[in-house]
C-alpha atoms as a PDB file:
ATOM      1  CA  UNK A   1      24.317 -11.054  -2.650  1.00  0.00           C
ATOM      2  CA  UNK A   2      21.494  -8.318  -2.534  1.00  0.00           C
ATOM      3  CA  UNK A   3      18.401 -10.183  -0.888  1.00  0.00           C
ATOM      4  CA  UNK A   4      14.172  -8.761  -1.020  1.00  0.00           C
ATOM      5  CA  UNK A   5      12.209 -10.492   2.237  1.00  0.00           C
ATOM      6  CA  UNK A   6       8.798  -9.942   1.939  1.00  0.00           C
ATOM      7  CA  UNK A   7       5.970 -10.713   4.203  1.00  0.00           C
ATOM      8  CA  UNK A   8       2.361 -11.475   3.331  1.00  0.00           C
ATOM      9  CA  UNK A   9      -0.598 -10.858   5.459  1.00  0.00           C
ATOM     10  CA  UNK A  10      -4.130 -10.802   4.753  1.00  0.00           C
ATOM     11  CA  UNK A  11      -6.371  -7.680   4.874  1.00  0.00           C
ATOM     12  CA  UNK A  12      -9.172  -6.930   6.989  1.00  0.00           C
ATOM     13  CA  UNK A  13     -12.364  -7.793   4.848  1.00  0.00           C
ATOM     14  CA  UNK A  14     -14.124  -4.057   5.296  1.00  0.00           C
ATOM     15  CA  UNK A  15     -10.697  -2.643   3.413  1.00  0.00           C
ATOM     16  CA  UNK A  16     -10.475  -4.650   0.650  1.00  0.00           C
ATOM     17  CA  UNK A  17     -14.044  -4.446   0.171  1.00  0.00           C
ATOM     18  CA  UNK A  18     -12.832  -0.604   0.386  1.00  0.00           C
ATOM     19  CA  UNK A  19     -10.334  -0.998  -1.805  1.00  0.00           C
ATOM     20  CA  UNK A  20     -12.488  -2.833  -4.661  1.00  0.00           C
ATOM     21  CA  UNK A  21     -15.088  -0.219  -4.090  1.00  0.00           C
ATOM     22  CA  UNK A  22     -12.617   3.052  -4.681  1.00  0.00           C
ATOM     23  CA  UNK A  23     -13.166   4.456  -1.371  1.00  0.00           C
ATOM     24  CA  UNK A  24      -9.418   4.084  -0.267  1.00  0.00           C
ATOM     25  CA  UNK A  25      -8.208   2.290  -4.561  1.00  0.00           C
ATOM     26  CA  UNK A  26      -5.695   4.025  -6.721  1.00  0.00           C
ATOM     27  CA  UNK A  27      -8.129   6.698  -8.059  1.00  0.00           C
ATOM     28  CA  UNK A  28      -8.750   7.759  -4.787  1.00  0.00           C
ATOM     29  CA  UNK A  29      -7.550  10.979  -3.536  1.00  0.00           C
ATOM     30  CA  UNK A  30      -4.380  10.252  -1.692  1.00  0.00           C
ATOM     31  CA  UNK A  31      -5.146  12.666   1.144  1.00  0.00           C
ATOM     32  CA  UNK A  32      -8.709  11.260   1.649  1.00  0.00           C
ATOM     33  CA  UNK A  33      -7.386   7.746   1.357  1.00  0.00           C
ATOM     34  CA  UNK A  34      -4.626   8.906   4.152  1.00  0.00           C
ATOM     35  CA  UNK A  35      -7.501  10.273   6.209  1.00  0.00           C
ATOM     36  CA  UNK A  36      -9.926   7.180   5.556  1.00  0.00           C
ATOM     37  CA  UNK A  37      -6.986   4.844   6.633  1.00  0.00           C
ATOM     38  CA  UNK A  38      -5.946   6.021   9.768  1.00  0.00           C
ATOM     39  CA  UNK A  39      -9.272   7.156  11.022  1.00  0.00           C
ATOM     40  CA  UNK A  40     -11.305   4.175  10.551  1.00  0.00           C
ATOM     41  CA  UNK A  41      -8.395   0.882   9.353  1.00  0.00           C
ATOM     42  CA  UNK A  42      -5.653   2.675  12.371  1.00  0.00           C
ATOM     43  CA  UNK A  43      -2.799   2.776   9.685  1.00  0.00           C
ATOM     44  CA  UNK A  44       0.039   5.020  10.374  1.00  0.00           C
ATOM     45  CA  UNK A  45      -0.820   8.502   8.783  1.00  0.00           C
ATOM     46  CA  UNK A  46       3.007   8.336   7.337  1.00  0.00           C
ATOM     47  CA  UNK A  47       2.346   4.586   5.800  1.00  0.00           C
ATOM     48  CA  UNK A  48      -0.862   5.580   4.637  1.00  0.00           C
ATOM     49  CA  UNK A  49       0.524   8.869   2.274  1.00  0.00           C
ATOM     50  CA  UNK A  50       3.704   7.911   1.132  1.00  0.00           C
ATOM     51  CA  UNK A  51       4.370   3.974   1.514  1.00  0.00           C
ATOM     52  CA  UNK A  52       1.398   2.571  -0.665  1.00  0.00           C
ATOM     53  CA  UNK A  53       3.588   1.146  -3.908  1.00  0.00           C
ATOM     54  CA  UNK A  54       1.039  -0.195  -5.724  1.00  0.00           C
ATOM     55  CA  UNK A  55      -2.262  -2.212  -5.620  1.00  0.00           C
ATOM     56  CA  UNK A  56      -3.047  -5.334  -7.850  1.00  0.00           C
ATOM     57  CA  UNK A  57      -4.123  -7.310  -9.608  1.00  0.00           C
ATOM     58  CA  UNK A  58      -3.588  -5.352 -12.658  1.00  0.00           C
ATOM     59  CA  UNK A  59      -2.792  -2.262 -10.850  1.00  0.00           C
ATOM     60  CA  UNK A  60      -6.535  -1.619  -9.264  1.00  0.00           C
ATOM     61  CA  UNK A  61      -7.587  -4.917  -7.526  1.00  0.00           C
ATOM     62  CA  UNK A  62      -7.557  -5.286  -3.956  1.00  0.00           C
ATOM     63  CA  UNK A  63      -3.914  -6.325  -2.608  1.00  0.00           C
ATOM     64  CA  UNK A  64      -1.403  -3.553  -1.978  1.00  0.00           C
ATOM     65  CA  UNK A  65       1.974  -3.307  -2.191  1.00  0.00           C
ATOM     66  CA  UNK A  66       3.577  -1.324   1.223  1.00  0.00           C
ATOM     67  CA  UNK A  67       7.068  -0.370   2.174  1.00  0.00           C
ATOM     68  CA  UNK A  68       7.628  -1.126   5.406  1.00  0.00           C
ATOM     69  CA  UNK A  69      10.881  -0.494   5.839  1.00  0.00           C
ATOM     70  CA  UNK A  70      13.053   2.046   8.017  1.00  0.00           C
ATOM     71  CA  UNK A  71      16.181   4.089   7.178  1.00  0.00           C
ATOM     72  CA  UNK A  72      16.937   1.749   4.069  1.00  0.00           C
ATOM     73  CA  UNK A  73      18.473   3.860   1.036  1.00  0.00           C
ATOM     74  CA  UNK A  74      18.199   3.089  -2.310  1.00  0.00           C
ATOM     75  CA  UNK A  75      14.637   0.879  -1.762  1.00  0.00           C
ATOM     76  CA  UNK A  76      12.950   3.548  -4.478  1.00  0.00           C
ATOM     77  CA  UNK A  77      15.244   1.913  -7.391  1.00  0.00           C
ATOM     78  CA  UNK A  78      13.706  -1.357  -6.777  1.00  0.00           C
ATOM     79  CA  UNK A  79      10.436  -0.572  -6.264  1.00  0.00           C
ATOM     80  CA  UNK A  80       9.492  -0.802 -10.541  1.00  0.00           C
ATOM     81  CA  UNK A  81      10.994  -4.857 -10.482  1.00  0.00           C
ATOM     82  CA  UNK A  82       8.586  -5.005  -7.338  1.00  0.00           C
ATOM     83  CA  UNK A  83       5.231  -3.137  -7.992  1.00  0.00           C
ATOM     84  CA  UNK A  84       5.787  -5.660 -11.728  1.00  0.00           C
END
């Protein structure tokens, strides 16, 4: 009875190039990243620290993983089954 919706959209080409290039990728610093996000891709600053789950392929490629949910509990015990 417990249902997941997800929703897929492609990324602008300068982030993922980004992305594959470590400027805003896992080994990034997350407050950088934040900064580099918001500043030049306009993500929320809140999205950008804290709602990044994970990026793949193979946990460093160039698609990411983002929570964009509001007031939901429990999302953070799903989010290992997800981000594998």
């Amino acid at each position: 009875h417990n249902r997941i919706y997800l929703k897929a959209e492609p990324m602008d080409e300068e982030l993922s190039k980004a992305i594959e290039d470590g400027v805003v990728g896992p080994k990034a610093d997350p407050k950088e990243r934040a900064k580099i996000l918001c500043e030049k891709f306009d993500w929320d600053k809140q999205v950008a620290q804290t709602k990044i789950w994970c990026y793949g392929p193979e946990t460093d490629g160039a698609n990411l993983v983002v929570d964009a949910t509001v007031g939901v509990q429990y999302l953070i015990e799903i989010k290992e089954h997800v981000n594998s």
